[in-house]
Protein backbone atom coordinates (compact mmCIF):
# COMPACT_ATOMS: atom_id res chain seq x y z
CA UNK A 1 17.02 21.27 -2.67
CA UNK A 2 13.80 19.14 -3.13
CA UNK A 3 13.64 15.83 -5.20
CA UNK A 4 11.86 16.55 -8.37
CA UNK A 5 9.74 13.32 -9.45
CA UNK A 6 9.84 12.00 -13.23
CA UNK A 7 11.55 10.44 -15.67
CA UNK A 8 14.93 9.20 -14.23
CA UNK A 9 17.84 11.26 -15.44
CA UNK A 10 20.21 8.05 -16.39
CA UNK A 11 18.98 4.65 -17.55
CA UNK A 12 15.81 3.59 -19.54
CA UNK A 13 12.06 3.07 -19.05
CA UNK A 14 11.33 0.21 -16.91
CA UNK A 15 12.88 -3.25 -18.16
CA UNK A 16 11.22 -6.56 -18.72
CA UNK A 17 12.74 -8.06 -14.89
CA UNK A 18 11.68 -5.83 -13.55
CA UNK A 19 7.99 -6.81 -14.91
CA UNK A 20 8.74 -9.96 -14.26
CA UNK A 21 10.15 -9.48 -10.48
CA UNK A 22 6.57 -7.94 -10.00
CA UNK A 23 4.78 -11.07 -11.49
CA UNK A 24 6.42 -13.06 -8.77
CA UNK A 25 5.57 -11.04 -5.98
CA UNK A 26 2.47 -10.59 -6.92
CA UNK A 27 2.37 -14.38 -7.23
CA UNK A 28 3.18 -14.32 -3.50
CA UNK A 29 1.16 -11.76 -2.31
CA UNK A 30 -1.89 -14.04 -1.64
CA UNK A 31 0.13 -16.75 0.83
CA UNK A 32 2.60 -13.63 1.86
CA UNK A 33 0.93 -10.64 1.82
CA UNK A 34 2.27 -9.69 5.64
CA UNK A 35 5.77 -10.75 4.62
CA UNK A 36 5.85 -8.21 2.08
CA UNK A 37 4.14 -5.61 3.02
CA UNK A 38 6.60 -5.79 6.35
CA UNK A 39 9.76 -5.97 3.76
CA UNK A 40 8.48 -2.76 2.77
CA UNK A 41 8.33 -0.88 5.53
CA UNK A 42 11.02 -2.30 6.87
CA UNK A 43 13.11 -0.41 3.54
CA UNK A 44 11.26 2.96 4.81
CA UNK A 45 12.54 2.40 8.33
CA UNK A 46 15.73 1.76 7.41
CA UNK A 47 15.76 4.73 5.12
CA UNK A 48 15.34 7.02 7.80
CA UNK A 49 10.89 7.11 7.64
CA UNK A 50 9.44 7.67 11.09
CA UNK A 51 6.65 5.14 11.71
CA UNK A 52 5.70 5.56 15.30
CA UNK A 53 3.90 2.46 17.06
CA UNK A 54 4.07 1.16 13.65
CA UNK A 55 0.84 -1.98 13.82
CA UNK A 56 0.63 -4.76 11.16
CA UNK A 57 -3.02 -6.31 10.34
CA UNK A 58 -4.49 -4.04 12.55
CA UNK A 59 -7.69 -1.71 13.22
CA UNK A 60 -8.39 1.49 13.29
CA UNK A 61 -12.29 0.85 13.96
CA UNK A 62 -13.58 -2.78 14.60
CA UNK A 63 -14.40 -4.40 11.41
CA UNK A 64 -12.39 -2.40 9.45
CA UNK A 65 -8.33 -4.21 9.09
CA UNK A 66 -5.55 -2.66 7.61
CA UNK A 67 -2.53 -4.23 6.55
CA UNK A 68 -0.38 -1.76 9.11
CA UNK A 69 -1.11 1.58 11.06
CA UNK A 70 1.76 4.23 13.00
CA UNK A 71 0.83 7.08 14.72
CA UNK A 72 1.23 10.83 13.72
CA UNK A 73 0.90 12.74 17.15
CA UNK A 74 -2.68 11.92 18.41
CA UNK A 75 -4.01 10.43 15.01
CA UNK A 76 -3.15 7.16 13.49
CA UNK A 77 -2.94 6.33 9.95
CA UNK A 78 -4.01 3.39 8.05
CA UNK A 79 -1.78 1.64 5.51
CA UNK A 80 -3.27 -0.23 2.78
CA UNK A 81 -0.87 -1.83 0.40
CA UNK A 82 -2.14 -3.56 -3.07
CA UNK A 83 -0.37 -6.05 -5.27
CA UNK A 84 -1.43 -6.34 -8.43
CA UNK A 85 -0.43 -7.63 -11.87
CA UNK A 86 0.15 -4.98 -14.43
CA UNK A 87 -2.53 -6.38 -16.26
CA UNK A 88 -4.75 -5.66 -13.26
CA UNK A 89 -3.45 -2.13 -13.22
CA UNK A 90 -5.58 -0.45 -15.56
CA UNK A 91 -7.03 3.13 -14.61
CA UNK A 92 -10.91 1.47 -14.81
CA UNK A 93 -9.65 -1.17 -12.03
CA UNK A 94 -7.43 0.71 -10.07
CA UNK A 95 -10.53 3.37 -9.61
CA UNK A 96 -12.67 0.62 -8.99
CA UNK A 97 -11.02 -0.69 -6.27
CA UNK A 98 -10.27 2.98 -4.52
CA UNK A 99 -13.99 3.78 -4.75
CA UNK A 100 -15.06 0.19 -2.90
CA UNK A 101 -11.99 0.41 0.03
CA UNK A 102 -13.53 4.47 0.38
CA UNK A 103 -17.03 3.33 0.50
CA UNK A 104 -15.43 0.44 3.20
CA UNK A 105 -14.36 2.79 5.08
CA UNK A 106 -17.22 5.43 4.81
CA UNK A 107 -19.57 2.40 6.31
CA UNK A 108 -17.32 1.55 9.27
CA UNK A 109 -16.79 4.81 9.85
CA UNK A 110 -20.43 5.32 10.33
CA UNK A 111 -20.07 7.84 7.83
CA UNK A 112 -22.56 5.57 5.07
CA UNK A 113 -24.62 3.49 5.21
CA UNK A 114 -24.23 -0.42 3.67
């Protein structure tokens, strides 16, 4: 049987500490940006996520960093985490910012040009 996403069947919407544990990592997350992001992945691995040759701040193509990569047979993929104050989480910035990291990657991909 298959997870189904959405609302969670016990318990309430999001709750203010929650907000406010966010705040303070996003507080962090310009001095410990590695830190966390390796927290995180360290949850997936030890929930059972297979990240083969799993890379922190590396590259996939020179001039082009990521904040990790793993392999997936003979491809690697890039991870790109982003942590960001709810109020910097609106759909207008959170497009904005996907539309410059694609066009980042279009150009060192040799795929655009600057």
């Amino acid at each position: 049987m298959s997870k189904k996403w959405g609302p969670p069947q016990y318990g309430s919407n999001v709750k203010g500490a929650t907000y406010e544990s966010f705040s303070k990592i996003q507080a962090e997350s310009e001095l410990r940006h590695r830190a966390i992001n390796k927290a995180i992945l360290d949850l997936a691995l030890d929930s059972g996520a297979s990240l083969p040759g799993l890379e922190y701040e590396a590259s996939l193509t020179n001039g082009l960093q990521t904040d990790a990569i793993f392999a997936t047979g003979p491809s690697r993929v890039a991870l790109e985490f982003h942590h960001k104050a709810k109020n910097e989480t609106t759909n207008n910035k959170v497009a904005i910012y996907i539309l410059e990291k694609l066009k980042e990657y279009a150009v060192n991909f040799g795929l655009a040009d600057r």
